[in-house]
N, C-alpha and C. Protein backbone atom coordinates (compact mmCIF):
# COMPACT_ATOMS: atom_id res chain seq x y z
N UNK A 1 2.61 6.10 -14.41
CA UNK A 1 2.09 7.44 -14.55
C UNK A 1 3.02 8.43 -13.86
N UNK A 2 2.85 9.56 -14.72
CA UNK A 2 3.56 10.57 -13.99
C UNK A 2 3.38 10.79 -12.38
N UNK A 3 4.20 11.17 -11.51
CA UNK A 3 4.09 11.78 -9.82
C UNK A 3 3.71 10.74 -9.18
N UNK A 4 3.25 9.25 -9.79
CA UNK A 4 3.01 8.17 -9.08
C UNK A 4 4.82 7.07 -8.65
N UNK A 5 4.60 6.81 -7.09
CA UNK A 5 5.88 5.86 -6.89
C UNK A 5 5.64 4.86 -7.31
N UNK A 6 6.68 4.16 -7.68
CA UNK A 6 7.26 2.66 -7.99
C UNK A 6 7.29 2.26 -6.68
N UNK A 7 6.83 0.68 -6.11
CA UNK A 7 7.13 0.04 -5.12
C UNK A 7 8.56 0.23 -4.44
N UNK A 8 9.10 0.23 -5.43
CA UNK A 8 10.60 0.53 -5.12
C UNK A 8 11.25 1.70 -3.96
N UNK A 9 10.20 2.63 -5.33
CA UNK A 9 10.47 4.26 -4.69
C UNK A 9 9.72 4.26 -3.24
N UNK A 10 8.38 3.80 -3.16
CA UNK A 10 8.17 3.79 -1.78
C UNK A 10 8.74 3.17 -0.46
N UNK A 11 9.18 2.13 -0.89
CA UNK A 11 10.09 2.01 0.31
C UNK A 11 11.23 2.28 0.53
N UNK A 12 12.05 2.95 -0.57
CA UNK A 12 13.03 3.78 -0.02
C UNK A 12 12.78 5.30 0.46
N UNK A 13 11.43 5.32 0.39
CA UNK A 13 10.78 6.64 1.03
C UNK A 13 10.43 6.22 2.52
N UNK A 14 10.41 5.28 3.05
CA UNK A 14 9.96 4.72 4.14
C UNK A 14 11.45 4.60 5.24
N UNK A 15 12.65 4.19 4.42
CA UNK A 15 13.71 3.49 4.77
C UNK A 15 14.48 4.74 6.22
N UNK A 16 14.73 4.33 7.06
CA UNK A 16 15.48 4.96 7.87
C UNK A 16 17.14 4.33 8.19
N UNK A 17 17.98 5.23 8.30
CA UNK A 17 18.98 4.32 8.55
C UNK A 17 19.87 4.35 9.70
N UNK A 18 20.58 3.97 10.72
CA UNK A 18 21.35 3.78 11.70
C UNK A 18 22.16 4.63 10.81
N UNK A 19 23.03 5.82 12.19
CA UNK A 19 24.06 6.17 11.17
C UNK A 19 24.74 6.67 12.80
N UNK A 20 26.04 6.73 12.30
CA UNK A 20 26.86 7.25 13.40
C UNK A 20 27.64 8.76 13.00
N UNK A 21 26.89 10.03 14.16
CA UNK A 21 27.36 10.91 13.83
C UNK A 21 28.42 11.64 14.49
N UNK A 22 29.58 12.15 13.67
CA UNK A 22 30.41 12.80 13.98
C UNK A 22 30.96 14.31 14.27
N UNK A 23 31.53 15.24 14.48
CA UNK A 23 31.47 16.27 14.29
C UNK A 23 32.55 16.13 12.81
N UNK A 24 32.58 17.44 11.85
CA UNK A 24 32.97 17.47 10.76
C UNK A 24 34.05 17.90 10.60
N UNK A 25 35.26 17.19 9.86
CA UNK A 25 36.81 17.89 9.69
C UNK A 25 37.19 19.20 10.00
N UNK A 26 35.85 19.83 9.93
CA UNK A 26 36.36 21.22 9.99
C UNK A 26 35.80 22.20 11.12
N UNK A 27 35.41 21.03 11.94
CA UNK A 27 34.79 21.66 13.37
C UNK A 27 36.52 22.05 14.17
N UNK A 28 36.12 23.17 14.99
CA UNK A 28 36.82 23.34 15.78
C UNK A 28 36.33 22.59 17.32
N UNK A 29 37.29 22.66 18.24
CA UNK A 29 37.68 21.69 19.80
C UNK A 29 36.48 21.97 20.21
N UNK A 30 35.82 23.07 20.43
CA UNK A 30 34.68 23.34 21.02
C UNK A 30 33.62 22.94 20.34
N UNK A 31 33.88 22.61 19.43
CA UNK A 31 32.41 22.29 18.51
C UNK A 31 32.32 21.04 18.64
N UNK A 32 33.62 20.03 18.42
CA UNK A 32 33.67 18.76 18.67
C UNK A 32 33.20 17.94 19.63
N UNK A 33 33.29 18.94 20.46
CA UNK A 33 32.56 18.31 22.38
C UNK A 33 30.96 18.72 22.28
N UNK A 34 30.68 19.66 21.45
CA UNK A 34 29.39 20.04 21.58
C UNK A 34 28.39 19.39 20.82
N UNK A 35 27.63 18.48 21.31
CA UNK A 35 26.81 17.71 20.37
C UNK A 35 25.36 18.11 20.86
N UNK A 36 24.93 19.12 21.30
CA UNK A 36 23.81 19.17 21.65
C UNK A 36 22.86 19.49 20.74
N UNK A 37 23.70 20.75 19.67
CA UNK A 37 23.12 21.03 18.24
C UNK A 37 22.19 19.73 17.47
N UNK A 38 23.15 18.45 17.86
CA UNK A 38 22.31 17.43 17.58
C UNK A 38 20.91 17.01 18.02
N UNK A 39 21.49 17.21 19.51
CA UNK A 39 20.23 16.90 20.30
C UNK A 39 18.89 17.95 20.25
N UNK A 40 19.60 19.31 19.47
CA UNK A 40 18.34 20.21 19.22
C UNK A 40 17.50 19.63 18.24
N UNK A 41 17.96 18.96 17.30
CA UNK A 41 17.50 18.22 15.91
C UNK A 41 16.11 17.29 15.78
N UNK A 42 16.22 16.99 17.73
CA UNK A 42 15.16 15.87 18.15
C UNK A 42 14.87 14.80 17.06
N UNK A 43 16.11 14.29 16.90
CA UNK A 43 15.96 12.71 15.92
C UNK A 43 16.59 11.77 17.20
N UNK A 44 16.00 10.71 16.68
CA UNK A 44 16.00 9.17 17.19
C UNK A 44 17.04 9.14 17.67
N UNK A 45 17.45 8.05 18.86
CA UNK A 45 18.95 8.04 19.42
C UNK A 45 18.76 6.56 19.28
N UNK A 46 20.22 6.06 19.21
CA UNK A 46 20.14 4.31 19.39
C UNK A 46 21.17 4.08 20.21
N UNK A 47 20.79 3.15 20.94
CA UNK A 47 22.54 2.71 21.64
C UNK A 47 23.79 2.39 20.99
N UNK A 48 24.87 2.86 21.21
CA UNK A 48 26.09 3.14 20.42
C UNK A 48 26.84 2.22 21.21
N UNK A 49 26.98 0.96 21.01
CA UNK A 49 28.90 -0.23 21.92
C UNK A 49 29.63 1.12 21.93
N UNK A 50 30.32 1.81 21.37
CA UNK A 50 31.24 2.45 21.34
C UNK A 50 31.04 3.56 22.48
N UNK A 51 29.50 4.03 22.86
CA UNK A 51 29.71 5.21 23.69
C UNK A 51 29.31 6.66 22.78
N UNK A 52 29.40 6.34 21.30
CA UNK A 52 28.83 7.79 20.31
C UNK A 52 27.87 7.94 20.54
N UNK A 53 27.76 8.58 19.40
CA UNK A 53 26.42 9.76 18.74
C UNK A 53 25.48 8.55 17.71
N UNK A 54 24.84 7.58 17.94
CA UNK A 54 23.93 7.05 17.12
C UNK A 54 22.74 7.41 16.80
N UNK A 55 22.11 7.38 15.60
CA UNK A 55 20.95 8.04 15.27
C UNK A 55 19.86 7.29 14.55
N UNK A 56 18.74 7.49 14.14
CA UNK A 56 18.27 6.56 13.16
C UNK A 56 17.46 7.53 12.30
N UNK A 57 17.43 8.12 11.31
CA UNK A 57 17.34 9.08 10.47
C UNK A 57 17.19 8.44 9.24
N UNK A 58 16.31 9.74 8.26
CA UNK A 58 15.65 9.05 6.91
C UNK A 58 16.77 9.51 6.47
N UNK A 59 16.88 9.77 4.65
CA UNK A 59 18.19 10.36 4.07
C UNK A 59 17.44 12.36 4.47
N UNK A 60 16.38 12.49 4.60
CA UNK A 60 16.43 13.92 4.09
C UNK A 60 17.23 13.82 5.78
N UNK A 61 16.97 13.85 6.86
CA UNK A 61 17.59 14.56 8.21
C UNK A 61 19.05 14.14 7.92
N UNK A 62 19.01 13.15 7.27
CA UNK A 62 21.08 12.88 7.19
C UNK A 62 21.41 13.55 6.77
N UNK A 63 20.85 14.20 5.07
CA UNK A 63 21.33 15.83 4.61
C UNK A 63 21.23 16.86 5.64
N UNK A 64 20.69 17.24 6.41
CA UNK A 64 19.94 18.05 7.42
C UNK A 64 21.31 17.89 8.91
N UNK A 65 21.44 16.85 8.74
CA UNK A 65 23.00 16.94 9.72
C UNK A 65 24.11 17.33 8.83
N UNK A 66 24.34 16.43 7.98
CA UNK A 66 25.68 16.86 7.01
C UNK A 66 25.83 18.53 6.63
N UNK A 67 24.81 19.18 6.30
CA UNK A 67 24.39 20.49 6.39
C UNK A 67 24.74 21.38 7.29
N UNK A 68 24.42 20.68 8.73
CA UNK A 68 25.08 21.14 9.78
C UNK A 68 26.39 21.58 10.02
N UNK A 69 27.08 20.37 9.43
CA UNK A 69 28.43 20.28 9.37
C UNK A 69 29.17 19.22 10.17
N UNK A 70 28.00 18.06 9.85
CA UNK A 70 28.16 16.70 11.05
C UNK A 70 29.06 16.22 9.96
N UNK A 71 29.78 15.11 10.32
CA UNK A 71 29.45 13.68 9.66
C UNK A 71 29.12 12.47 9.81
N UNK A 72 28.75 12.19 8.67
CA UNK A 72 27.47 11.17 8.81
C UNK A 72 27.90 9.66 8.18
N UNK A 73 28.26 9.11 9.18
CA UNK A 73 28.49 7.24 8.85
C UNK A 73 26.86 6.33 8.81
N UNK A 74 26.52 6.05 7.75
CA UNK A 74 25.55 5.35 7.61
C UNK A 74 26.13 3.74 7.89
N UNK A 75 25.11 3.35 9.20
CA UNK A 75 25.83 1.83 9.62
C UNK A 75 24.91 1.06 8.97
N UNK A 76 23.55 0.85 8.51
CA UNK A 76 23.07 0.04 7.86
C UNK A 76 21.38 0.87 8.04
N UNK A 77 20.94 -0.14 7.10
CA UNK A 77 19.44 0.38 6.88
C UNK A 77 18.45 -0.47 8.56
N UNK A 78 16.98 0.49 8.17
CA UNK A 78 16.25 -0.15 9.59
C UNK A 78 15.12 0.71 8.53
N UNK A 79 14.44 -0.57 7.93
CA UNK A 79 13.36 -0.02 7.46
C UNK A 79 12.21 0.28 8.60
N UNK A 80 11.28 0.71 7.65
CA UNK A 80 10.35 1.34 8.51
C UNK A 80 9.37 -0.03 9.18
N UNK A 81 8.33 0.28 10.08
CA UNK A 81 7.55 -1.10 10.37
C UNK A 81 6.85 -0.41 11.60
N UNK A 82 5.95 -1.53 11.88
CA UNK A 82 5.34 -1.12 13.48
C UNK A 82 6.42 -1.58 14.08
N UNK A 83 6.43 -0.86 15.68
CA UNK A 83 6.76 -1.58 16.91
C UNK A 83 6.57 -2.79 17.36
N UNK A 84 7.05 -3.68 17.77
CA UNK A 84 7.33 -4.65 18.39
C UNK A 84 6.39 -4.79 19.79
N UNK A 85 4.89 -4.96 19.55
CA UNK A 85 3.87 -4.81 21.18
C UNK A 85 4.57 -5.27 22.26
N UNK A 86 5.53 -6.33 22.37
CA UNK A 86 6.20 -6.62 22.99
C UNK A 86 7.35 -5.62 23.87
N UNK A 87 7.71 -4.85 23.37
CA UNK A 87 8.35 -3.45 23.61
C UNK A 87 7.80 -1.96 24.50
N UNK A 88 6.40 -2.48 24.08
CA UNK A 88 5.64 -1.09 24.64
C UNK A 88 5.33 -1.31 26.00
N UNK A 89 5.80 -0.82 27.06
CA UNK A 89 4.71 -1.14 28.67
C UNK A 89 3.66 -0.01 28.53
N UNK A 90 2.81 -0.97 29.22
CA UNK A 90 1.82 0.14 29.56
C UNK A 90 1.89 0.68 30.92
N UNK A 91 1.18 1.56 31.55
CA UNK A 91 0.93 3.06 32.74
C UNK A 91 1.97 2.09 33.90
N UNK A 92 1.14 0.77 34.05
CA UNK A 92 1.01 0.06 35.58
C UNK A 92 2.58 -0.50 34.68
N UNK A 93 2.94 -1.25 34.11
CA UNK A 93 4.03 -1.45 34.31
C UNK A 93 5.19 -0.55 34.68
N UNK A 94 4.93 0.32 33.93
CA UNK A 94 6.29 1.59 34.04
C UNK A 94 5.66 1.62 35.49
N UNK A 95 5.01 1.88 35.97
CA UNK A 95 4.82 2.96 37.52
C UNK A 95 5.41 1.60 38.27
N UNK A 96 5.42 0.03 38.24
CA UNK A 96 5.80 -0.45 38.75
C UNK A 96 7.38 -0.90 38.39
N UNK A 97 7.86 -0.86 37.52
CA UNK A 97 9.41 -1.02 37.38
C UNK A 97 10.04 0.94 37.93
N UNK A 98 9.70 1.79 37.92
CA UNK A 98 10.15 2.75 38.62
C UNK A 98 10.08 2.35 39.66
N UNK A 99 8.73 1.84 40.50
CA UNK A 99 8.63 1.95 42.00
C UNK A 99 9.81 0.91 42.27
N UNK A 100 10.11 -0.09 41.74
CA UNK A 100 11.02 -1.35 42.14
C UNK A 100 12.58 -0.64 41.93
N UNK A 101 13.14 0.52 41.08
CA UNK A 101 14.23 0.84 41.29
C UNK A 101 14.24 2.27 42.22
N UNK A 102 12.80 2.72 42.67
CA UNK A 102 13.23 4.04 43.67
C UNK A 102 12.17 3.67 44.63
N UNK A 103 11.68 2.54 44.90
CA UNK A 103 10.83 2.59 45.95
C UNK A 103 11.19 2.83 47.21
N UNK A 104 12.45 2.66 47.63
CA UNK A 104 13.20 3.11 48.94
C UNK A 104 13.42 4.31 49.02
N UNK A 105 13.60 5.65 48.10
CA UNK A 105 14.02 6.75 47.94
C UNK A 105 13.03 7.57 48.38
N UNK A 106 13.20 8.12 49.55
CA UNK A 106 12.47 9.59 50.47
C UNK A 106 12.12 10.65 49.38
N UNK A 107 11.08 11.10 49.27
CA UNK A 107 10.89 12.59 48.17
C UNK A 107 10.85 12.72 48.86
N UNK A 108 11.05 14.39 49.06
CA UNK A 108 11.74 15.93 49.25
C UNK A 108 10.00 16.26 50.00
N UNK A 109 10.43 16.32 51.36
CA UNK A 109 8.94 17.13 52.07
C UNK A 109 8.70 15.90 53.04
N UNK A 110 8.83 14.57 52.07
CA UNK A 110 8.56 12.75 53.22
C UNK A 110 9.56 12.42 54.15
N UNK A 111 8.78 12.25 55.19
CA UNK A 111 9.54 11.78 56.15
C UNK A 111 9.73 10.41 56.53
């Protein structure tokens, strides 16, 4: 039927992809260092081996950078899915892996 997706179409509506972004051939020196424009964008960050700009973005925000005047290396797909429960801490864990890397550290006023 018409306006209805194909299985197909829906999960490439779902699909996000790792992509590594660059500034664009035609950025100038200052623009090249400046990646914050990115960081205004508030999309996903991934850890980069290299030390870049990694992202994880659907295709519309990859147009939406390229637009910018990024460029955009698509490193592979990362479909969509739940999280991994395994991944999530909850309140008491986080408050206790902070306390274990600053529990020695004086705040400002403690003596």
């Amino acid at each position: 039927m018409a306006g209805e997706d194909t299985p197909q179409e829906a999960d490439q509506a779902k699909a996000r992809y790792e992509v590594i972004v660059r500034a664009g051939a035609g950025a100038g020196a200052a623009e090249r260092m400046d990646m914050r424009r990115v960081a205004d964008m508030d999309l996903d960050r991934v850890p980069d081996p290299e030390g870049g700009v990694r992202l994880l973005v659907d295709m519309d925000e990859a147009a939406r950078l390229v637009g910018s005047g990024f460029e955009v290396t698509i490193v592979q797909a990362a479909p969509a899915g739940p999280l991994d429960p395994s991944l999530i801490m909850d309140d008491d864990a986080a408050a206790a892996w902070l306390e274990e890397r600053l529990g020695g550290t004086e705040q400002e006023g403690e003596v």
